[in-house]
PDB file of N, CA and C in Angstrom:
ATOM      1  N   UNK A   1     115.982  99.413  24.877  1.00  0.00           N
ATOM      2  CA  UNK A   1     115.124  99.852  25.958  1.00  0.00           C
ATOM      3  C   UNK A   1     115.936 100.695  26.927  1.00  0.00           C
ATOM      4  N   UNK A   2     115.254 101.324  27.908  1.00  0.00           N
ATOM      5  CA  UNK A   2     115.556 102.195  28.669  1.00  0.00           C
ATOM      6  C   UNK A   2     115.442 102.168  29.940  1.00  0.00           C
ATOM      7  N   UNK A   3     116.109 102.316  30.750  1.00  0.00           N
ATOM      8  CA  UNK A   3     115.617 101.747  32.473  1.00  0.00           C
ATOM      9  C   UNK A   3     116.402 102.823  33.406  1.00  0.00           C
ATOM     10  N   UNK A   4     115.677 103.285  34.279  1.00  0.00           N
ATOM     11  CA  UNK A   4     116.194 104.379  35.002  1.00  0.00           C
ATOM     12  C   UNK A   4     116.841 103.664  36.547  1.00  0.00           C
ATOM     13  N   UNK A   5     118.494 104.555  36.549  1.00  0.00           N
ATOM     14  CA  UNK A   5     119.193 103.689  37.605  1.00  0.00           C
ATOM     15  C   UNK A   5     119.239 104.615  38.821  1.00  0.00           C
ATOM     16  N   UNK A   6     119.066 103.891  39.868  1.00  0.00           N
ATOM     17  CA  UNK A   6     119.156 105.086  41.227  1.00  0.00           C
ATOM     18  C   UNK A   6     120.506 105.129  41.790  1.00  0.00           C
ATOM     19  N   UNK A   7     121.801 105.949  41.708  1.00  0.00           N
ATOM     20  CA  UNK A   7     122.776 105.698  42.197  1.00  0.00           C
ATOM     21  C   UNK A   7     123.246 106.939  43.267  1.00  0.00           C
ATOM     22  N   UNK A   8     123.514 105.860  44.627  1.00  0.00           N
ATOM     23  CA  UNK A   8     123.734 106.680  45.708  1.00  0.00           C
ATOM     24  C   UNK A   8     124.981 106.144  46.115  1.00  0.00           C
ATOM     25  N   UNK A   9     125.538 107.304  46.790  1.00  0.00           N
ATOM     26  CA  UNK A   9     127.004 107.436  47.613  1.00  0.00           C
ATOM     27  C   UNK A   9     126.586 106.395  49.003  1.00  0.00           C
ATOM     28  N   UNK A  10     127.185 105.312  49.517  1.00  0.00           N
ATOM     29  CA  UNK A  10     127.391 105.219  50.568  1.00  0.00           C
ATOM     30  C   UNK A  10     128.793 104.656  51.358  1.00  0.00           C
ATOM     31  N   UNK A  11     128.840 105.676  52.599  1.00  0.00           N
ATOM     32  CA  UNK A  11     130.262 105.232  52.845  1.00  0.00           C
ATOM     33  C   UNK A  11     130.886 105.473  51.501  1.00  0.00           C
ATOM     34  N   UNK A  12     132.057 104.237  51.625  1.00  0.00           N
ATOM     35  CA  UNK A  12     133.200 104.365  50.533  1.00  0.00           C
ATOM     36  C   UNK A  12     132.861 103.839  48.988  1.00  0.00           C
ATOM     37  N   UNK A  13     131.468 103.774  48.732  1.00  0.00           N
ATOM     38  CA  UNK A  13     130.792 102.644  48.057  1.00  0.00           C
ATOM     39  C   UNK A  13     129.871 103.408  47.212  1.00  0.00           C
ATOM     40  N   UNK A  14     129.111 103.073  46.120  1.00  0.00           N
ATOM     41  CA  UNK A  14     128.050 103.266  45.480  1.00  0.00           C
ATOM     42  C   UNK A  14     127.022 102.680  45.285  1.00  0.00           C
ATOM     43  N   UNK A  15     125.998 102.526  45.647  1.00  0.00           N
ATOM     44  CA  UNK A  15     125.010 101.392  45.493  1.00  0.00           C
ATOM     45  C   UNK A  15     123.931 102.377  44.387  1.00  0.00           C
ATOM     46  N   UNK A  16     123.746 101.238  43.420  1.00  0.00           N
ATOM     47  CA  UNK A  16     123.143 101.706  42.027  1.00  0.00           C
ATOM     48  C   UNK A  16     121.745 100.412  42.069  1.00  0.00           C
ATOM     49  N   UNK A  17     120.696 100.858  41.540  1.00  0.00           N
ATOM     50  CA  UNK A  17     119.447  99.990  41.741  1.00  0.00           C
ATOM     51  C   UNK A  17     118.639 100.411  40.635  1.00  0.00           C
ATOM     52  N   UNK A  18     118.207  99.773  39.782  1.00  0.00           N
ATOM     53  CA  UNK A  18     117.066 100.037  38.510  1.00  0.00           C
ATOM     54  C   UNK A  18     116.069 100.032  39.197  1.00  0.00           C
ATOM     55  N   UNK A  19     115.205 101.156  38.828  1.00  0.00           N
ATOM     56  CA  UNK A  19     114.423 101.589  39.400  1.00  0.00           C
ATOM     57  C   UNK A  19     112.796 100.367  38.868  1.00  0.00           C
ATOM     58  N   UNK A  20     112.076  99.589  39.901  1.00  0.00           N
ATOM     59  CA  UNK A  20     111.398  98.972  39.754  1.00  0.00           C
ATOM     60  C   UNK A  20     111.394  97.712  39.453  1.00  0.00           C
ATOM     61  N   UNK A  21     113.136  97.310  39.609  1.00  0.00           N
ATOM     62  CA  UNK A  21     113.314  96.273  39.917  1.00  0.00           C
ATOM     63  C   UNK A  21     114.216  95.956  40.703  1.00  0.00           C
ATOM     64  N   UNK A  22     114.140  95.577  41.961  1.00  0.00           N
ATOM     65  CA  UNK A  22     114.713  95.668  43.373  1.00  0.00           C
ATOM     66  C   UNK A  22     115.837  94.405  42.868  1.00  0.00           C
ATOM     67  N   UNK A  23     115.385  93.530  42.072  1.00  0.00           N
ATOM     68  CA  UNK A  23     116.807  92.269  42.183  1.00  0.00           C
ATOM     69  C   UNK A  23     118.150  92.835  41.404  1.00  0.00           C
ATOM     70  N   UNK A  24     118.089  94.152  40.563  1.00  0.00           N
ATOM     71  CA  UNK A  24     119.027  94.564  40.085  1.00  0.00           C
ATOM     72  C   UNK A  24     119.795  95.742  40.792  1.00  0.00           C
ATOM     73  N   UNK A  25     120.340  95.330  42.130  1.00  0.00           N
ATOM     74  CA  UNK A  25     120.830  96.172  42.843  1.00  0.00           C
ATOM     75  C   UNK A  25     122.301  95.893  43.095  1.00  0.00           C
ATOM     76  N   UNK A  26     123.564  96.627  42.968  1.00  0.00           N
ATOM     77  CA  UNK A  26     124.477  96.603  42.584  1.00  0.00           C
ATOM     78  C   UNK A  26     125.501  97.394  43.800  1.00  0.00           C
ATOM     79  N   UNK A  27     126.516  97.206  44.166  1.00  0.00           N
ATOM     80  CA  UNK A  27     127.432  97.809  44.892  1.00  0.00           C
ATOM     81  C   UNK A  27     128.761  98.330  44.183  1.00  0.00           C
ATOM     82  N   UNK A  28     129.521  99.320  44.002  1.00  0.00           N
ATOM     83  CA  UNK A  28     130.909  99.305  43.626  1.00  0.00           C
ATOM     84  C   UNK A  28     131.856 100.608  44.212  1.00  0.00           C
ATOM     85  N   UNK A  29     133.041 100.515  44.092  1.00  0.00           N
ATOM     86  CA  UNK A  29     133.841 101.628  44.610  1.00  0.00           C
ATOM     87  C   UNK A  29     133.401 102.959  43.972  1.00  0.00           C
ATOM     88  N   UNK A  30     133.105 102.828  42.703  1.00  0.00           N
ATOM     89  CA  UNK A  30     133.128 104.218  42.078  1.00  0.00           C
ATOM     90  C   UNK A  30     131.770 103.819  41.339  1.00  0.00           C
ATOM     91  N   UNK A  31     131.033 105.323  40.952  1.00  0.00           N
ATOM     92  CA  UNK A  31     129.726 105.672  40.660  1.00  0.00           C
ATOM     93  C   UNK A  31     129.762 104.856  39.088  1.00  0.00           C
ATOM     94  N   UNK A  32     130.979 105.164  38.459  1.00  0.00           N
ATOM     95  CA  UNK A  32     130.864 105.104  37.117  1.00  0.00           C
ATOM     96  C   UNK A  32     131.139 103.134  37.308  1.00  0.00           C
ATOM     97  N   UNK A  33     131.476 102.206  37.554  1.00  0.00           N
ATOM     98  CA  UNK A  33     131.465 101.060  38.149  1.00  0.00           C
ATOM     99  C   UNK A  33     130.489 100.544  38.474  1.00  0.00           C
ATOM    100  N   UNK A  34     129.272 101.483  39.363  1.00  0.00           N
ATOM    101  CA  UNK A  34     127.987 100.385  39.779  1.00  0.00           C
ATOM    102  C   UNK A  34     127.097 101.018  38.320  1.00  0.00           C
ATOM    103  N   UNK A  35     127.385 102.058  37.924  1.00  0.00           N
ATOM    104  CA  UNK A  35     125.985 101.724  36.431  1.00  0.00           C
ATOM    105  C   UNK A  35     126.530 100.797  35.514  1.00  0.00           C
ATOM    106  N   UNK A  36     127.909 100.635  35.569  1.00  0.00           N
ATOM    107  CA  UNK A  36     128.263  99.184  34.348  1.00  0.00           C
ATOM    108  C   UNK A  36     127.852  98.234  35.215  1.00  0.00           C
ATOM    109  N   UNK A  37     127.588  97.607  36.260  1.00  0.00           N
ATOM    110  CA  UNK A  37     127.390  96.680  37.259  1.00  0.00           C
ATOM    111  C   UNK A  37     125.796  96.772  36.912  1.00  0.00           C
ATOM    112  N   UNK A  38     125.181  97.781  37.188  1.00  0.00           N
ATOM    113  CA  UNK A  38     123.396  97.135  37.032  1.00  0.00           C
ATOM    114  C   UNK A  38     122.996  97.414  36.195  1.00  0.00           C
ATOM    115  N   UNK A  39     123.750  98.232  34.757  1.00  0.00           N
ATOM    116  CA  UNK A  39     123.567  97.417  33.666  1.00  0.00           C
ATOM    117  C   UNK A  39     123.243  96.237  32.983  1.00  0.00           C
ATOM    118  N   UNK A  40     124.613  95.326  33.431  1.00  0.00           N
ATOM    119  CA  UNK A  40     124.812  94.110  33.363  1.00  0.00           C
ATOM    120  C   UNK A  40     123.723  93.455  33.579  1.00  0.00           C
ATOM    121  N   UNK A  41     123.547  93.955  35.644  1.00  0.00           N
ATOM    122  CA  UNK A  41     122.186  93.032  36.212  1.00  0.00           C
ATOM    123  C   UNK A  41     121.048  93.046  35.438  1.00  0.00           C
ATOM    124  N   UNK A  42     121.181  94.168  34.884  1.00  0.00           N
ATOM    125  CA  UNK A  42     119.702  94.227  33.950  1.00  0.00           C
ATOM    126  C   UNK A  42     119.601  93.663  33.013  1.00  0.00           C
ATOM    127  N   UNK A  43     120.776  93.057  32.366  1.00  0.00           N
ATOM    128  CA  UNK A  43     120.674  92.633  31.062  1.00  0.00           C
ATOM    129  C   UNK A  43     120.604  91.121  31.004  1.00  0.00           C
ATOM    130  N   UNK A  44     121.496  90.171  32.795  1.00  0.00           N
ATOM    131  CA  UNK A  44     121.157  89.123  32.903  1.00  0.00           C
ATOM    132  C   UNK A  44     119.799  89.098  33.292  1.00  0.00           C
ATOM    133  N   UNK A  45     118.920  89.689  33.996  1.00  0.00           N
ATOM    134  CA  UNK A  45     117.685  89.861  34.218  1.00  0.00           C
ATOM    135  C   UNK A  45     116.855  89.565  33.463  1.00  0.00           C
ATOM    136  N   UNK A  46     117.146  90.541  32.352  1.00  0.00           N
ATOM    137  CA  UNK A  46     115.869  90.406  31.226  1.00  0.00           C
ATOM    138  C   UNK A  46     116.372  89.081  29.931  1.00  0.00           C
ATOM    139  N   UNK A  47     117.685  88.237  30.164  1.00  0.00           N
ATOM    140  CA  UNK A  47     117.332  87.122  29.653  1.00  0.00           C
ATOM    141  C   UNK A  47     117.362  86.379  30.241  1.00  0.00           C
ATOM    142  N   UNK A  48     116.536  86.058  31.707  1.00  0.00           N
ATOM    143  CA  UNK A  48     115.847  84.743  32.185  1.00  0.00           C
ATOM    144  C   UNK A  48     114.736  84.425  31.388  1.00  0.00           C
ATOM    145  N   UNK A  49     114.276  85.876  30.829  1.00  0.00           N
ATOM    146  CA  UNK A  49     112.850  85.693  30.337  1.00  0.00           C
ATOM    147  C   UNK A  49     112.449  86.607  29.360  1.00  0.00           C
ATOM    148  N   UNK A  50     111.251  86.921  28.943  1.00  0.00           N
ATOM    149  CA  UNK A  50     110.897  87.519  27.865  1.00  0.00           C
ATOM    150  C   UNK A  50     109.917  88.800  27.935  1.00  0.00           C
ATOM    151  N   UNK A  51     109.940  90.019  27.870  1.00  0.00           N
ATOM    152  CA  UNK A  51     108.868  91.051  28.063  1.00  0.00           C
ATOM    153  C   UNK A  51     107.980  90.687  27.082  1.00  0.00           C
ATOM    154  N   UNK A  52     106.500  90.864  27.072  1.00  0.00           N
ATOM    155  CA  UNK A  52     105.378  90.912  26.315  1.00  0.00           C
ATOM    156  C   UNK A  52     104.444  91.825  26.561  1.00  0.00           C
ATOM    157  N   UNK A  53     103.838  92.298  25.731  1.00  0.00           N
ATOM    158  CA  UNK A  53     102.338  93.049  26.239  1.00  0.00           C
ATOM    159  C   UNK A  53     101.394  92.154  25.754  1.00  0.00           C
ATOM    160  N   UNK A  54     100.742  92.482  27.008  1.00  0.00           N
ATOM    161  CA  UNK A  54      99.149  92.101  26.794  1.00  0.00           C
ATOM    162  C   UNK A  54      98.113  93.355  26.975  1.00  0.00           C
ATOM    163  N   UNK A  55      97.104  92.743  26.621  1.00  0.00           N
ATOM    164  CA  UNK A  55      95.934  93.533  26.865  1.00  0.00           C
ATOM    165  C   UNK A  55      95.138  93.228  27.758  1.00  0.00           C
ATOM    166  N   UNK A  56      94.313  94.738  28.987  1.00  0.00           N
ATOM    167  CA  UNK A  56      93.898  93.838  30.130  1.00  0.00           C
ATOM    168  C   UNK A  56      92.621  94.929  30.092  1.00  0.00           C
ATOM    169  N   UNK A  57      91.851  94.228  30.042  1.00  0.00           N
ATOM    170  CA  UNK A  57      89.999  95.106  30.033  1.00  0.00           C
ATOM    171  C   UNK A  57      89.773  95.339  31.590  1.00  0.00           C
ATOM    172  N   UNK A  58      89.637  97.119  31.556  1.00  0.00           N
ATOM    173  CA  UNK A  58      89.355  97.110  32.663  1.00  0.00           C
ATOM    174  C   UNK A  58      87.921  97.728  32.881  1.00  0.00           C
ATOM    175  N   UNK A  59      87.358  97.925  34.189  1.00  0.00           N
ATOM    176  CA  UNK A  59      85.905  97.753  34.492  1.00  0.00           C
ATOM    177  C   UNK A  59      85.634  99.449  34.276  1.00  0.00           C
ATOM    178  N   UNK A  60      84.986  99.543  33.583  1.00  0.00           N
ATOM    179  CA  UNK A  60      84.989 101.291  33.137  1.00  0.00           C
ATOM    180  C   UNK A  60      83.331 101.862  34.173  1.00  0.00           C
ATOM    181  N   UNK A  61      83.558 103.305  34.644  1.00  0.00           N
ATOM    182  CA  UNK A  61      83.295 103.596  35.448  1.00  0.00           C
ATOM    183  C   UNK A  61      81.653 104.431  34.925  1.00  0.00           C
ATOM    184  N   UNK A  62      81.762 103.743  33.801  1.00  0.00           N
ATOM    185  CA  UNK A  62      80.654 104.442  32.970  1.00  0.00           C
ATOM    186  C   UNK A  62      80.021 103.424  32.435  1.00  0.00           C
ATOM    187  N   UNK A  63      78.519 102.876  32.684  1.00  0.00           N
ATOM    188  CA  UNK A  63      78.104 101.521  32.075  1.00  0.00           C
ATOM    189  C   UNK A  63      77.602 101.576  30.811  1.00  0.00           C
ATOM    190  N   UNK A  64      77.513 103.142  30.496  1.00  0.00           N
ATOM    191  CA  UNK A  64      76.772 103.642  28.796  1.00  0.00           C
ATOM    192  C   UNK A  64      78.048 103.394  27.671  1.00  0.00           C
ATOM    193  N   UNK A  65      79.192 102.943  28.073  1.00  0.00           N
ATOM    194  CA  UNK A  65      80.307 103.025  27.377  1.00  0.00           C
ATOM    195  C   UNK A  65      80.059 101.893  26.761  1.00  0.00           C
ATOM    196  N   UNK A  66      79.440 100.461  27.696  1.00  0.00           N
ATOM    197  CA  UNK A  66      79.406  99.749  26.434  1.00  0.00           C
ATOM    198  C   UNK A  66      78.333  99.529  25.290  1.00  0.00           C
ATOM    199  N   UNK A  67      77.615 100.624  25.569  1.00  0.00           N
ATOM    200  CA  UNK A  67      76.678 100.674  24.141  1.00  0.00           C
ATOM    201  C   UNK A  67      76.967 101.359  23.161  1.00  0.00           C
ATOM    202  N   UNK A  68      78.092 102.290  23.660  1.00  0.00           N
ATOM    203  CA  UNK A  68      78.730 103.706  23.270  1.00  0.00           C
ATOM    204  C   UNK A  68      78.688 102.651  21.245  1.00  0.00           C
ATOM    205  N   UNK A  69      78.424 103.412  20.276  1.00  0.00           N
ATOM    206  CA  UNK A  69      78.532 103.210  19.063  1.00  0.00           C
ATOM    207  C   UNK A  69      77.645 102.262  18.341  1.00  0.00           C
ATOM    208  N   UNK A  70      76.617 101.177  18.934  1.00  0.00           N
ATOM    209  CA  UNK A  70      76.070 100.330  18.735  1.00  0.00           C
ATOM    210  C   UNK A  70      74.802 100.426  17.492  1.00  0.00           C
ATOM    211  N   UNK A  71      74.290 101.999  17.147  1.00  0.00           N
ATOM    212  CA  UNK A  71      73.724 101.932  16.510  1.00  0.00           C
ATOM    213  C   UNK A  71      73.862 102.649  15.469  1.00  0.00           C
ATOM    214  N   UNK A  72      75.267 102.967  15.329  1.00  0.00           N
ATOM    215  CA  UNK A  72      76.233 103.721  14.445  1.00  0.00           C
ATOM    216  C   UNK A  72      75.934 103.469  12.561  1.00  0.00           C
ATOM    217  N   UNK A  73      75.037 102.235  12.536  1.00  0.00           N
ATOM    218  CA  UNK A  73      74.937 102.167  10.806  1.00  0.00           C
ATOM    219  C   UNK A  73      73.211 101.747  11.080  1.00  0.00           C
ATOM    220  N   UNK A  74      72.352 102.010  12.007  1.00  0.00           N
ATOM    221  CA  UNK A  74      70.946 102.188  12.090  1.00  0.00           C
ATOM    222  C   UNK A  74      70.344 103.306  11.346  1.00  0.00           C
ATOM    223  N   UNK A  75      69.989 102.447   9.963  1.00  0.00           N
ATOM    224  CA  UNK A  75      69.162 104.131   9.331  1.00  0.00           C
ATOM    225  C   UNK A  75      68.291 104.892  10.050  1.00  0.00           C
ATOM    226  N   UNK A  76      67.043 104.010  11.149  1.00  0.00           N
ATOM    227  CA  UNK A  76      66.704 105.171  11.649  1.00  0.00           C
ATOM    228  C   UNK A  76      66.913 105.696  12.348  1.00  0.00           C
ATOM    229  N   UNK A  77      68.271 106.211  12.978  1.00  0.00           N
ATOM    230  CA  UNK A  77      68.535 106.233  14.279  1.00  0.00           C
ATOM    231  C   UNK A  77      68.469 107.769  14.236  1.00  0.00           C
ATOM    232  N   UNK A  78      68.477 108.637  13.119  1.00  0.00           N
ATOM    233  CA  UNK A  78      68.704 109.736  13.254  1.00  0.00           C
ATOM    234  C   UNK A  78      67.166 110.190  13.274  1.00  0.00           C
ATOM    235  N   UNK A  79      65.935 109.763  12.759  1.00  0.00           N
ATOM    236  CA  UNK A  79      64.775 109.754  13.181  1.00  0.00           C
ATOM    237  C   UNK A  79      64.657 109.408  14.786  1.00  0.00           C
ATOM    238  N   UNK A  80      65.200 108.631  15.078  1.00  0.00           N
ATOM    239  CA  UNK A  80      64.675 108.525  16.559  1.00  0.00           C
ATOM    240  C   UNK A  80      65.395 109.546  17.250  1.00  0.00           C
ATOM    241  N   UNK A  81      66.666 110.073  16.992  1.00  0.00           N
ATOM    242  CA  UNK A  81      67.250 111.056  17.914  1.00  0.00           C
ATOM    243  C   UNK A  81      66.007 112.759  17.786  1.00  0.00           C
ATOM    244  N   UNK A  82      65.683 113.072  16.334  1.00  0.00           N
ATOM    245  CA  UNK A  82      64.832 113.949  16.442  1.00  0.00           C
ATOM    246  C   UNK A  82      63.893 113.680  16.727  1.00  0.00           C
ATOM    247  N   UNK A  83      62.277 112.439  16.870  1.00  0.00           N
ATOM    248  CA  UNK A  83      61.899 112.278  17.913  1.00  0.00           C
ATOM    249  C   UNK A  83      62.025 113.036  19.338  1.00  0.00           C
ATOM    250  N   UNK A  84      63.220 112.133  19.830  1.00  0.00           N
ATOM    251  CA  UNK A  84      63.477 112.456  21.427  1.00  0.00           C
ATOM    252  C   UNK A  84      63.934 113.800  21.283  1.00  0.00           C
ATOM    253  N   UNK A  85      64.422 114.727  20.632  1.00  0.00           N
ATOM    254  CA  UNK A  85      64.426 115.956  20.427  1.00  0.00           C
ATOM    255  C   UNK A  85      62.739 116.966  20.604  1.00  0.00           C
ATOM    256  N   UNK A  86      62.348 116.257  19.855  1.00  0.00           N
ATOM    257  CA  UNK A  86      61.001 116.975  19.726  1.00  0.00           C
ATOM    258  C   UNK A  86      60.303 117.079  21.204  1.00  0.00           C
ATOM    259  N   UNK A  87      60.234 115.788  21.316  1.00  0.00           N
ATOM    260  CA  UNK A  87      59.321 115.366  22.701  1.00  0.00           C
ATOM    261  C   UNK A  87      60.107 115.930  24.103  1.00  0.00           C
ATOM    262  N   UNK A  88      61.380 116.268  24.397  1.00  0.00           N
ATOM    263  CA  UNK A  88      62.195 116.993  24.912  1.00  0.00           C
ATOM    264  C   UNK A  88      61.867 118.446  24.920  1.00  0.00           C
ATOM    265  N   UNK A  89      61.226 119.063  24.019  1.00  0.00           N
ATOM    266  CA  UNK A  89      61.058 120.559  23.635  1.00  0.00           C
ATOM    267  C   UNK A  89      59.249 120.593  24.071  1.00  0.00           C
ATOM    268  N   UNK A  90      58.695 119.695  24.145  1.00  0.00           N
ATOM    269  CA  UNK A  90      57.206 119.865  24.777  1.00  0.00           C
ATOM    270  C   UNK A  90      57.227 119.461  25.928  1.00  0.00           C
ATOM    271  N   UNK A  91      58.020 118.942  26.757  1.00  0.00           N
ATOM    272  CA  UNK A  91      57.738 118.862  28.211  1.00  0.00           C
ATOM    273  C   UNK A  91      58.905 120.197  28.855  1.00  0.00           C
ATOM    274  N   UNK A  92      59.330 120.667  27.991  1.00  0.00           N
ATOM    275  CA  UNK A  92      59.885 121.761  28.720  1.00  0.00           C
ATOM    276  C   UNK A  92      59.438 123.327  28.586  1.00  0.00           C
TER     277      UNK A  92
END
């Protein structure tokens, strides 16, 4: 994996911080020193515990979405779409 490190000059010092995780923040004399430093932090970090994905349903902004495909193996469905075709072309 990949984790992006923020490393800034301060004073006589370097302070290096993975970006989006504030507990892996690191101090050292030299630049090349604090990315082996929150390296590390990152690596004790991520074995307290375990990354996973999940899946999270979110509320879609369109309420036709959840019918979206529903009548996808309806033989007559293509009769009813020309129907509403037809009747579409006489009120206009």
């Amino acid at each position: 994996m990949q984790y992006q490190i923020l490393v800034k000059q301060q004073n006589n010092s370097f302070l290096a911080t993975a970006l989006g995780i504030p507990e892996c923040s690191v101090e050292a004399q030299t630049r090349e020193q604090a990315v082996i430093k929150a390296r590390e932090a990152i690596e004790n970090w991520l074995a307290q515990g375990e990354i996973i994905t999940v899946e999270v349903e979110t509320a879609s902004s369109n309420p036709w979405l959840k019918l979206h495909g529903q009548l996808k193996d309806e033989p007559l469905f293509d009769d009813f779409v020309a129907e509403v075709n037809s009747y579409r072309k006489s009120v206009d």
